[in-house]
N, C-alpha and C. Protein backbone atom coordinates (compact mmCIF):
# COMPACT_ATOMS: atom_id res chain seq x y z
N UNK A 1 92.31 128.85 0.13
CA UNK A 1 92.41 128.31 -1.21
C UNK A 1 92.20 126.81 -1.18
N UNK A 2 91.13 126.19 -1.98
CA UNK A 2 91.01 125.13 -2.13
C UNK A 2 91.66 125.00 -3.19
N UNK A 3 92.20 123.38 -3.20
CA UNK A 3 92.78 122.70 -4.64
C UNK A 3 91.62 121.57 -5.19
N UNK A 4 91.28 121.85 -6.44
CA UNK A 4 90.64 121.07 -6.90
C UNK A 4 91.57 120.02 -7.36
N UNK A 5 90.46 118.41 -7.06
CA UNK A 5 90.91 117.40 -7.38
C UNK A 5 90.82 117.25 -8.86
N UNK A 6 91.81 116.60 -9.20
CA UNK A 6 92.61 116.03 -10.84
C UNK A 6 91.68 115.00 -10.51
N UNK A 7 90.90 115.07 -12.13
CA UNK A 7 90.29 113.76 -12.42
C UNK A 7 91.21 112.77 -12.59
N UNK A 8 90.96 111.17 -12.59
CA UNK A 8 91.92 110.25 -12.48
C UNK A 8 91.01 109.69 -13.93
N UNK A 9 91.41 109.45 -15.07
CA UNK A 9 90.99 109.14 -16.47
C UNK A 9 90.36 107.17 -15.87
N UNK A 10 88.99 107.28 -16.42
CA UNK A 10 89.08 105.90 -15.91
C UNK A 10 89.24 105.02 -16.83
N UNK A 11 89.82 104.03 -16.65
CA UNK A 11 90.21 103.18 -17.62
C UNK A 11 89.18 101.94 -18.30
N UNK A 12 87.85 102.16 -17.34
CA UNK A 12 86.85 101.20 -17.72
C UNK A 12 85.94 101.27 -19.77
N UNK A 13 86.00 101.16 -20.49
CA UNK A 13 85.51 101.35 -21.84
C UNK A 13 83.89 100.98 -21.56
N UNK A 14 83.57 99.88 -21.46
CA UNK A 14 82.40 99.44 -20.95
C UNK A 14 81.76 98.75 -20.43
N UNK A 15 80.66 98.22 -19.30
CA UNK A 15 80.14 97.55 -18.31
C UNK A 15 78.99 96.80 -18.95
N UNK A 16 79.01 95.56 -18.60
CA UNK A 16 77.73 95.04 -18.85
C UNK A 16 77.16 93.89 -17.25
N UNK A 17 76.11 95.45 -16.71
CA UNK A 17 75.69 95.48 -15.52
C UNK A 17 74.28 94.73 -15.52
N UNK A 18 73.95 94.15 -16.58
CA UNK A 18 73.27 92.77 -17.13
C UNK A 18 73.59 91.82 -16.34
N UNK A 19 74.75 91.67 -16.81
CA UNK A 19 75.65 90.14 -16.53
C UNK A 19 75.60 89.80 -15.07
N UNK A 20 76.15 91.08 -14.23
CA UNK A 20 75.39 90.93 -12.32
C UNK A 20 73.96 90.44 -11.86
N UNK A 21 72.90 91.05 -12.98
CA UNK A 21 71.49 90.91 -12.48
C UNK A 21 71.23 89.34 -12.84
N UNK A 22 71.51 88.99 -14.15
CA UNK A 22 70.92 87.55 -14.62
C UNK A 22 72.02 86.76 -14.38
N UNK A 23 73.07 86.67 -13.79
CA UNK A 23 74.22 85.48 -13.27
C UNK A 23 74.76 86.06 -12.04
N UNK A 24 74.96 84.50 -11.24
CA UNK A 24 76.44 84.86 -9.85
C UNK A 24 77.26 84.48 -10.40
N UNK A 25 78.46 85.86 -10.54
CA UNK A 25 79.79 85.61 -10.88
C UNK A 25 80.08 84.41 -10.19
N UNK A 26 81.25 83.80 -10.85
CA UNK A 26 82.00 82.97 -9.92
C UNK A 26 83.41 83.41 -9.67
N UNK A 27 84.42 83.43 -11.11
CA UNK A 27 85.51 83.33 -10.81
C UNK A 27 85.92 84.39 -12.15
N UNK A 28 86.68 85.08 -12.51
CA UNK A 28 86.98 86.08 -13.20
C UNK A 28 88.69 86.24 -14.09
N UNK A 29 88.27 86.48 -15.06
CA UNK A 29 89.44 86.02 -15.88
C UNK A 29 89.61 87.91 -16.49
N UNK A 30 90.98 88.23 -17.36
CA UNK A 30 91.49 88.71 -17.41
C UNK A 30 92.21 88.68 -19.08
N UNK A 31 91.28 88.68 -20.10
CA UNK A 31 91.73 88.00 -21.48
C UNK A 31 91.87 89.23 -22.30
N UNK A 32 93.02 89.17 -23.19
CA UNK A 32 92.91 90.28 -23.90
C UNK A 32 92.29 89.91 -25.47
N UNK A 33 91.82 90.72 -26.41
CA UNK A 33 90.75 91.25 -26.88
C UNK A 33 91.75 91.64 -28.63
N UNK A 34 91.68 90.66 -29.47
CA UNK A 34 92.11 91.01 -30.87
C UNK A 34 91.05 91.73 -31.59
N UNK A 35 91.88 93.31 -31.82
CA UNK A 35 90.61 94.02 -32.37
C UNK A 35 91.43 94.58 -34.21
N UNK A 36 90.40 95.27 -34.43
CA UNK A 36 90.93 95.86 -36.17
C UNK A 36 90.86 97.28 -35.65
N UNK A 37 92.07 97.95 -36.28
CA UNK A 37 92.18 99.60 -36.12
C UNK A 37 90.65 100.26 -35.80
N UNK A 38 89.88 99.82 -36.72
CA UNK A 38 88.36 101.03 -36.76
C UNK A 38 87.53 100.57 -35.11
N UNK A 39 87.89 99.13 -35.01
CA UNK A 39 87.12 98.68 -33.63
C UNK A 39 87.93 99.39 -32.81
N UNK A 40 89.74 100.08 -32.21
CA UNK A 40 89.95 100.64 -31.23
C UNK A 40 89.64 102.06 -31.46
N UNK A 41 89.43 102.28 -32.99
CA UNK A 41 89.36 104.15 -32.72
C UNK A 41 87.44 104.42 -32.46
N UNK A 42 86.71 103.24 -32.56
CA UNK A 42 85.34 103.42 -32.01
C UNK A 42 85.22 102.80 -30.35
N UNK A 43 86.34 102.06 -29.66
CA UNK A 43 86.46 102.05 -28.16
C UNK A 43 86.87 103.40 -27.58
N UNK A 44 88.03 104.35 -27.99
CA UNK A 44 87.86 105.18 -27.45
C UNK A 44 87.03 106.52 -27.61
N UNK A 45 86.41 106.31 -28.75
CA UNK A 45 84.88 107.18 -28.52
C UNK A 45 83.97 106.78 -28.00
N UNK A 46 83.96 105.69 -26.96
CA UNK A 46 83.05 104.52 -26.70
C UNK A 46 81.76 104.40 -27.27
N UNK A 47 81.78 103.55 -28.79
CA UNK A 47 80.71 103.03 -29.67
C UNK A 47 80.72 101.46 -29.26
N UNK A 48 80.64 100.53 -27.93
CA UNK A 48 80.38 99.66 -27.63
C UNK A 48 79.32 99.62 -26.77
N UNK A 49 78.58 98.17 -27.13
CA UNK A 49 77.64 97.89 -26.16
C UNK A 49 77.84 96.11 -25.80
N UNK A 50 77.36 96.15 -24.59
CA UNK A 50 78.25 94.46 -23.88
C UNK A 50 76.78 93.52 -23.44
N UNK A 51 75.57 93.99 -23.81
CA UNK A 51 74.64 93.43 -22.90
C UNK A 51 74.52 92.06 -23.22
N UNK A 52 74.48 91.73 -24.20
CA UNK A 52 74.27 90.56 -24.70
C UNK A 52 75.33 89.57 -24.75
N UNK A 53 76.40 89.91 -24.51
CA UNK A 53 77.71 88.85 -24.89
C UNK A 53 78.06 87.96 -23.72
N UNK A 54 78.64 86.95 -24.63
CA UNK A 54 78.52 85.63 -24.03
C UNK A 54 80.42 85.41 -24.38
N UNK A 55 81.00 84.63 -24.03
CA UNK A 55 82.24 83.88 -24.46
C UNK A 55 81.69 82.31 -24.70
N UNK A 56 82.47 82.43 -26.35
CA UNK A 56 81.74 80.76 -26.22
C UNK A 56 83.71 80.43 -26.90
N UNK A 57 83.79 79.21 -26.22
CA UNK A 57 85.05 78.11 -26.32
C UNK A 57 84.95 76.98 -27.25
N UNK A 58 85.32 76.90 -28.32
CA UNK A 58 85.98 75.89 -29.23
C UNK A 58 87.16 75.59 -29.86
N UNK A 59 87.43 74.15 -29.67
CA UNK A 59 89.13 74.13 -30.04
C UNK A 59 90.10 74.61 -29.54
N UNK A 60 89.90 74.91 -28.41
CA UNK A 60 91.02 75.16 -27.32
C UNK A 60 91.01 76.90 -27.11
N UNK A 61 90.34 77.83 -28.07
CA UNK A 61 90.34 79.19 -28.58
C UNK A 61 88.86 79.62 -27.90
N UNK A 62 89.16 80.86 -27.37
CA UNK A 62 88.26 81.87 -26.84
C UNK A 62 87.74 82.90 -27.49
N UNK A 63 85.87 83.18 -28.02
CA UNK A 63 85.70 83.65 -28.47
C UNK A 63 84.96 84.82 -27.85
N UNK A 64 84.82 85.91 -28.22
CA UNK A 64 83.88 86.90 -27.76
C UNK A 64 82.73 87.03 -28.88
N UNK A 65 81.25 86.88 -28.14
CA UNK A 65 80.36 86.69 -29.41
C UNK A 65 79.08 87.72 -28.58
N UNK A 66 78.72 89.06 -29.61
CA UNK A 66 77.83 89.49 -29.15
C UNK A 66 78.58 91.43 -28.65
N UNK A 67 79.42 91.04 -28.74
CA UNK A 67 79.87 93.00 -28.66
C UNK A 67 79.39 93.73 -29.98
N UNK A 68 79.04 94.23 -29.66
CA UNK A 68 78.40 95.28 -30.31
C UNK A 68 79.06 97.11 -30.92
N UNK A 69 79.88 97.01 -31.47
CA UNK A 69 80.89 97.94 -31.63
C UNK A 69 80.54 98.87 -33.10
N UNK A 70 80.08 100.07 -32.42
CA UNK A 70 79.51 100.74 -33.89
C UNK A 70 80.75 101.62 -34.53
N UNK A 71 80.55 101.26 -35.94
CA UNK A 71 81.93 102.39 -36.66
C UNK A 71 81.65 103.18 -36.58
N UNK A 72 82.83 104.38 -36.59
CA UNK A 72 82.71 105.47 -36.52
C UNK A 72 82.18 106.08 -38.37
N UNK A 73 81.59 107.38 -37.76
CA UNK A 73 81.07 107.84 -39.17
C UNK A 73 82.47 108.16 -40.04
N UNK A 74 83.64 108.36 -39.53
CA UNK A 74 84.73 108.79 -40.71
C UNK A 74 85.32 107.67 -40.53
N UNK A 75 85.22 105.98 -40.62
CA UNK A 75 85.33 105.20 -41.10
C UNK A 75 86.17 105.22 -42.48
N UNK A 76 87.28 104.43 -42.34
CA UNK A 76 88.30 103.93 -43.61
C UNK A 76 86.98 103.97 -45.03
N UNK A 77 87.35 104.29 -46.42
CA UNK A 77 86.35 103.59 -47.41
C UNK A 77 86.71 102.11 -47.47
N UNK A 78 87.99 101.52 -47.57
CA UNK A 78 88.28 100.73 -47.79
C UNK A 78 87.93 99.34 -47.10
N UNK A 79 87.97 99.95 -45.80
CA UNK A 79 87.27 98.73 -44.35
C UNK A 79 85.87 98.58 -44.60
N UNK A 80 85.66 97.69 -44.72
CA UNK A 80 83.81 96.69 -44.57
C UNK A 80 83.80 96.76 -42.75
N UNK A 81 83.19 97.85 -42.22
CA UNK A 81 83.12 97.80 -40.51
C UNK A 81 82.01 96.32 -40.29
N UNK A 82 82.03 95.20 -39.67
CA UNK A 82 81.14 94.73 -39.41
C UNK A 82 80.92 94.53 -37.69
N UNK A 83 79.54 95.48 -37.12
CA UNK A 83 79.80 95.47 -36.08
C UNK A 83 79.74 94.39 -35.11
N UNK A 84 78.70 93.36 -35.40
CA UNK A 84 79.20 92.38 -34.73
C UNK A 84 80.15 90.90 -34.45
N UNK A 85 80.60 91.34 -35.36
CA UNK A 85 81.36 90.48 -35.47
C UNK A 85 82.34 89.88 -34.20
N UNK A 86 82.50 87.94 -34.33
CA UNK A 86 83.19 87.13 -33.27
C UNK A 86 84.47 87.79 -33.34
N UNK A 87 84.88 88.10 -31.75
CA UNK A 87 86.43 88.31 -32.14
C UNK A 87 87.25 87.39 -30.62
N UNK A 88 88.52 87.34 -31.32
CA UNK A 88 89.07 86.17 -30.58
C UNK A 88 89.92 86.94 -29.24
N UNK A 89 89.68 85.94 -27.85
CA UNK A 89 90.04 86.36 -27.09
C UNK A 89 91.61 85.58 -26.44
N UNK A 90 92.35 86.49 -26.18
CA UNK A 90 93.71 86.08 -25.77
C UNK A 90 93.68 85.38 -24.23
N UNK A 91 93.98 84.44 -24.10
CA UNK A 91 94.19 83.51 -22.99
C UNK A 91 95.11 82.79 -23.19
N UNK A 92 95.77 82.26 -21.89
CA UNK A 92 96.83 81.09 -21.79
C UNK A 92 96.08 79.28 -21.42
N UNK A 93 96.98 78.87 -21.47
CA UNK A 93 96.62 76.88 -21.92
C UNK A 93 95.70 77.02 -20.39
N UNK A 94 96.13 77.42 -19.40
CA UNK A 94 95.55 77.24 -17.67
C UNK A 94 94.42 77.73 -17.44
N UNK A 95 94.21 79.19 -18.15
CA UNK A 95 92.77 79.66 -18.01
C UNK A 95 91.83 78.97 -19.00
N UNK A 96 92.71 78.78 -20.40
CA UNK A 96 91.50 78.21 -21.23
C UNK A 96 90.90 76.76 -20.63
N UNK A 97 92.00 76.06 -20.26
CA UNK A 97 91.58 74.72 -19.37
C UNK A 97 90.59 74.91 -18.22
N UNK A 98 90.89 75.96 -17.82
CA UNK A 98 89.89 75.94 -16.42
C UNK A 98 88.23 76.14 -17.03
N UNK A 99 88.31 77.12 -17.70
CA UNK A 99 87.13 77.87 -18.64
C UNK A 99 86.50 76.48 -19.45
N UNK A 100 86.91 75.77 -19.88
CA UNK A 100 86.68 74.49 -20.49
C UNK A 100 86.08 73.44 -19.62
N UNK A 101 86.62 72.85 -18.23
CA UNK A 101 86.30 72.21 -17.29
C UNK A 101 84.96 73.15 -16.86
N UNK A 102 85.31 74.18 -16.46
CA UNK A 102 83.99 75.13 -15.59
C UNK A 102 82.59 74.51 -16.90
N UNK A 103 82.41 75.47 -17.82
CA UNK A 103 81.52 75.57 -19.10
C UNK A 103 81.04 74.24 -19.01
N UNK A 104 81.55 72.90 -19.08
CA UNK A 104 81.42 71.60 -19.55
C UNK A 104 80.16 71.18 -18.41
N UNK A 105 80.45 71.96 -17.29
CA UNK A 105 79.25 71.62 -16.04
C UNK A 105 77.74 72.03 -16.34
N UNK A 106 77.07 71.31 -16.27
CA UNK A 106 75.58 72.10 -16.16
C UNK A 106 75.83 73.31 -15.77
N UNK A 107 74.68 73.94 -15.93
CA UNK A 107 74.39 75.49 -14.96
C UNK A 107 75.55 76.69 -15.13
N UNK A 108 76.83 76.22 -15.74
CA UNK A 108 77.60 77.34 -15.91
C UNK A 108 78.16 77.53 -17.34
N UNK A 109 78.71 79.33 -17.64
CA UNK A 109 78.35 79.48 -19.02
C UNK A 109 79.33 80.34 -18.43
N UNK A 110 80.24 81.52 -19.54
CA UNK A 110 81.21 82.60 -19.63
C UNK A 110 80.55 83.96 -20.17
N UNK A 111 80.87 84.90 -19.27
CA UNK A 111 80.21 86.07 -20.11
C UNK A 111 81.30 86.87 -19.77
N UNK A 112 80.72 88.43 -20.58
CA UNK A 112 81.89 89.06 -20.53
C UNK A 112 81.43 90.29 -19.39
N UNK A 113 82.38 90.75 -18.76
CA UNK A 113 81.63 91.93 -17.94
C UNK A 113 82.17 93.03 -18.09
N UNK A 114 83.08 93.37 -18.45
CA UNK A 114 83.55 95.04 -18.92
C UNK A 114 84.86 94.53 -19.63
N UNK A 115 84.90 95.53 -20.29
CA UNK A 115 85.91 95.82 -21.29
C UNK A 115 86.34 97.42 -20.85
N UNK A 116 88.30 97.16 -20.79
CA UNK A 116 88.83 98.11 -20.01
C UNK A 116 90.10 98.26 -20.72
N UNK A 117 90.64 99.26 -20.70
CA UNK A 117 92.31 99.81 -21.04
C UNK A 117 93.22 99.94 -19.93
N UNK A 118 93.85 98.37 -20.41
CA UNK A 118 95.23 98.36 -19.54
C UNK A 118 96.72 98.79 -20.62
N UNK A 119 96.95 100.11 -20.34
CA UNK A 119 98.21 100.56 -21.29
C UNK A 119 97.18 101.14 -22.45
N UNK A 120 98.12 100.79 -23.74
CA UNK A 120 97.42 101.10 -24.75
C UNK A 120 96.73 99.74 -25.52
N UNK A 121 96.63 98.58 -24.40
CA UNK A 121 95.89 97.54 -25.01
C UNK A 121 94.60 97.49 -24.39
N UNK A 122 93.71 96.61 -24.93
CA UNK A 122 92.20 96.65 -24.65
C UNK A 122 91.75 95.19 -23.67
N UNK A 123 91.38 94.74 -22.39
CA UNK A 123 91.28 93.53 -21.81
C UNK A 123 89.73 93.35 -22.31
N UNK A 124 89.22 92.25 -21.59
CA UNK A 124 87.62 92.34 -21.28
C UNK A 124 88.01 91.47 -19.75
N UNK A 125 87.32 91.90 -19.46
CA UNK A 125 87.13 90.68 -18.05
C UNK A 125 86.22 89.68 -18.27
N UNK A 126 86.13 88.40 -18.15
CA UNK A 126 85.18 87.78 -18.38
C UNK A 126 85.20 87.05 -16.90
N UNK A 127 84.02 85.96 -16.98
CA UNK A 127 83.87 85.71 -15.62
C UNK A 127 82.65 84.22 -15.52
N UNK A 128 83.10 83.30 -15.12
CA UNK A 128 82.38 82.29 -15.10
C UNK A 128 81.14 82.27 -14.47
N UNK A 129 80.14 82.01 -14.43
CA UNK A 129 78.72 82.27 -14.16
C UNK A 129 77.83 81.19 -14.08
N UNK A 130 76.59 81.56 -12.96
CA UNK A 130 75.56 80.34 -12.70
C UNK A 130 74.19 81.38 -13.27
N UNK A 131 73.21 80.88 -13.36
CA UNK A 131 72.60 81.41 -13.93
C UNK A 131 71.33 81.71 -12.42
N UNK A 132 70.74 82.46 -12.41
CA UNK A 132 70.14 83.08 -11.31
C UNK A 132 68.78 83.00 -11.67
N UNK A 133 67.73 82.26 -10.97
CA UNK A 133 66.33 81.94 -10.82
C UNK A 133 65.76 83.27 -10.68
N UNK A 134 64.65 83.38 -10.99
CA UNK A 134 63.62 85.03 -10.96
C UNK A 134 63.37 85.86 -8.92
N UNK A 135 63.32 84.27 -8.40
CA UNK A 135 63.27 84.74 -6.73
C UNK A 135 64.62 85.12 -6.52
N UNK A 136 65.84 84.88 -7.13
CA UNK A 136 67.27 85.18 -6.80
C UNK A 136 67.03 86.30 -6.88
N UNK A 137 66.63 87.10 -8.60
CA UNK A 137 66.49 88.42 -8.97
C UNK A 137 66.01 89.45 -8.13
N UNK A 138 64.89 88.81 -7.60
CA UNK A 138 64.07 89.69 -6.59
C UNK A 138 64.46 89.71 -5.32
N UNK A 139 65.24 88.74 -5.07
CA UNK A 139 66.09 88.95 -3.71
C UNK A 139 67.29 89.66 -3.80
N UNK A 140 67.72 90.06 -4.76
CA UNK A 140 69.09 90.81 -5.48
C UNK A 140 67.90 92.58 -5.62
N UNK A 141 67.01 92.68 -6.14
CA UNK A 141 66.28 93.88 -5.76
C UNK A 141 66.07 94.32 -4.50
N UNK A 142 65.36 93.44 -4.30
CA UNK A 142 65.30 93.74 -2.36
C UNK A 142 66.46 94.65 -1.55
N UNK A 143 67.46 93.95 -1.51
CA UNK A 143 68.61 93.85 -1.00
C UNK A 143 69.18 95.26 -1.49
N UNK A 144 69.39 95.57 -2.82
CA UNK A 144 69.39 96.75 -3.65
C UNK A 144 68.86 97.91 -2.96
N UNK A 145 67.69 97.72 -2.99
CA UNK A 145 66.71 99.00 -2.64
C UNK A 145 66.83 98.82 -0.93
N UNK A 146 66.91 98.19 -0.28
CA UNK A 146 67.34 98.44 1.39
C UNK A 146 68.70 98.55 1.51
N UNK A 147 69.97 98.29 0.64
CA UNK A 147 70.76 99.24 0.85
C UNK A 147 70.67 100.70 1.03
N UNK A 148 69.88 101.25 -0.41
CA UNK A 148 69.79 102.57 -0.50
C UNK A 148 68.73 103.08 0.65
N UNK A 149 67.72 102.60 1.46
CA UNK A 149 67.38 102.92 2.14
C UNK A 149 67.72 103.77 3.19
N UNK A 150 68.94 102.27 3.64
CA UNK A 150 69.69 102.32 4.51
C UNK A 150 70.54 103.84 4.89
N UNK A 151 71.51 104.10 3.51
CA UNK A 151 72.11 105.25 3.00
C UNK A 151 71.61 106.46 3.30
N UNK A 152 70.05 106.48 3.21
CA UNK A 152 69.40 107.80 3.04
C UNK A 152 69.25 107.69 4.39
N UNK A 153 68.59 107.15 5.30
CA UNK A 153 68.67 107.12 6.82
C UNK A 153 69.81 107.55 7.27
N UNK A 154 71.01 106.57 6.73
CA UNK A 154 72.05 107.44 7.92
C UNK A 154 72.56 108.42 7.37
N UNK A 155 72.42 109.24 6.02
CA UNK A 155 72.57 110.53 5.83
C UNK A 155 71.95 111.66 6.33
N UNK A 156 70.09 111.51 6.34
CA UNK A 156 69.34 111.91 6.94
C UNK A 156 70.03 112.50 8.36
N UNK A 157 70.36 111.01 9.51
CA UNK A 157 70.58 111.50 10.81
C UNK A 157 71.76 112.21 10.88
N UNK A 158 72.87 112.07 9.95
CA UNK A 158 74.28 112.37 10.03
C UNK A 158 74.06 114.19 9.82
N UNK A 159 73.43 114.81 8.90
CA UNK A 159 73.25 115.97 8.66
C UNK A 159 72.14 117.00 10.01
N UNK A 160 72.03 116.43 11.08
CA UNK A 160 71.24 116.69 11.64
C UNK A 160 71.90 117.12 13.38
């Protein structure tokens, strides 16, 4: 008798695997995410998309600009869903300071990279970033595709 394994529910909502190809992370933050009822009951049907979003900082306040969050079709009448709309991100005085100093440098900017359920609240991770030249890209392919190479070789010999 085998026991089948219990799925483990993952807590990730959504990835924006963008943000790896066109920036090197640097340093990674942990902000939580002020949403309106119709934006969490369209996260857990996951009606988000992250490709485009950026965090932009003014006045000491963290914004998320560029999520993409579609209403659901049984939508409130009463709610105006607007999907893209800026929404404000929860941080403390130390991260926003750091995020402020980082941003202020040439070459670095904030994006967001997944949005996840910790409890019954919603984070995003965001993550400070350099921006990556076209030979970076292609050296980030390279590298990509001779991993998987790699993989299939020593599966190849391992089954043998």
């Amino acid at each position: 008798m085998s026991k089948k394994k219990s799925k483990v529910p993952s807590n990730v909502i959504a990835q924006n695997r963008r943000a790896r190809f066109d920036y090197n992370l640097l340093d990674t933050f942990e902000a939580g995410v002020a949403l309106m009822g119709w934006e969490v009951k369209s996260l857990r049907a996951g009606n988000v998309q992250l490709t485009d979003t950026y965090v932009f900082l003014r006045n000491g306040e963290a914004f998320l600009v560029g999520a993409q969050i579609s209403p659901l079709e049984t939508a409130s009448t009463h709610v105006s869903p607007e999907p893209m709309r800026t929404r404000k991100l929860l941080l403390n005085k130390r991260e926003l300071a750091k995020l402020v100093a980082a941003t202020s440098k040439k070459g670095q900017t904030c994006v967001c990279t997944q949005l996840h359920w910790k409890g019954h609240l919603v984070k995003a991770r965001i993550a400070l970033a350099e921006g990556k030249k076209t030979h970076d890209k292609r050296d980030t392919e390279k590298s990509r595709d001779w991993d998987r190479q790699k993989q299939r070789v020593i599966r190849d010999n391992v089954k043998q």
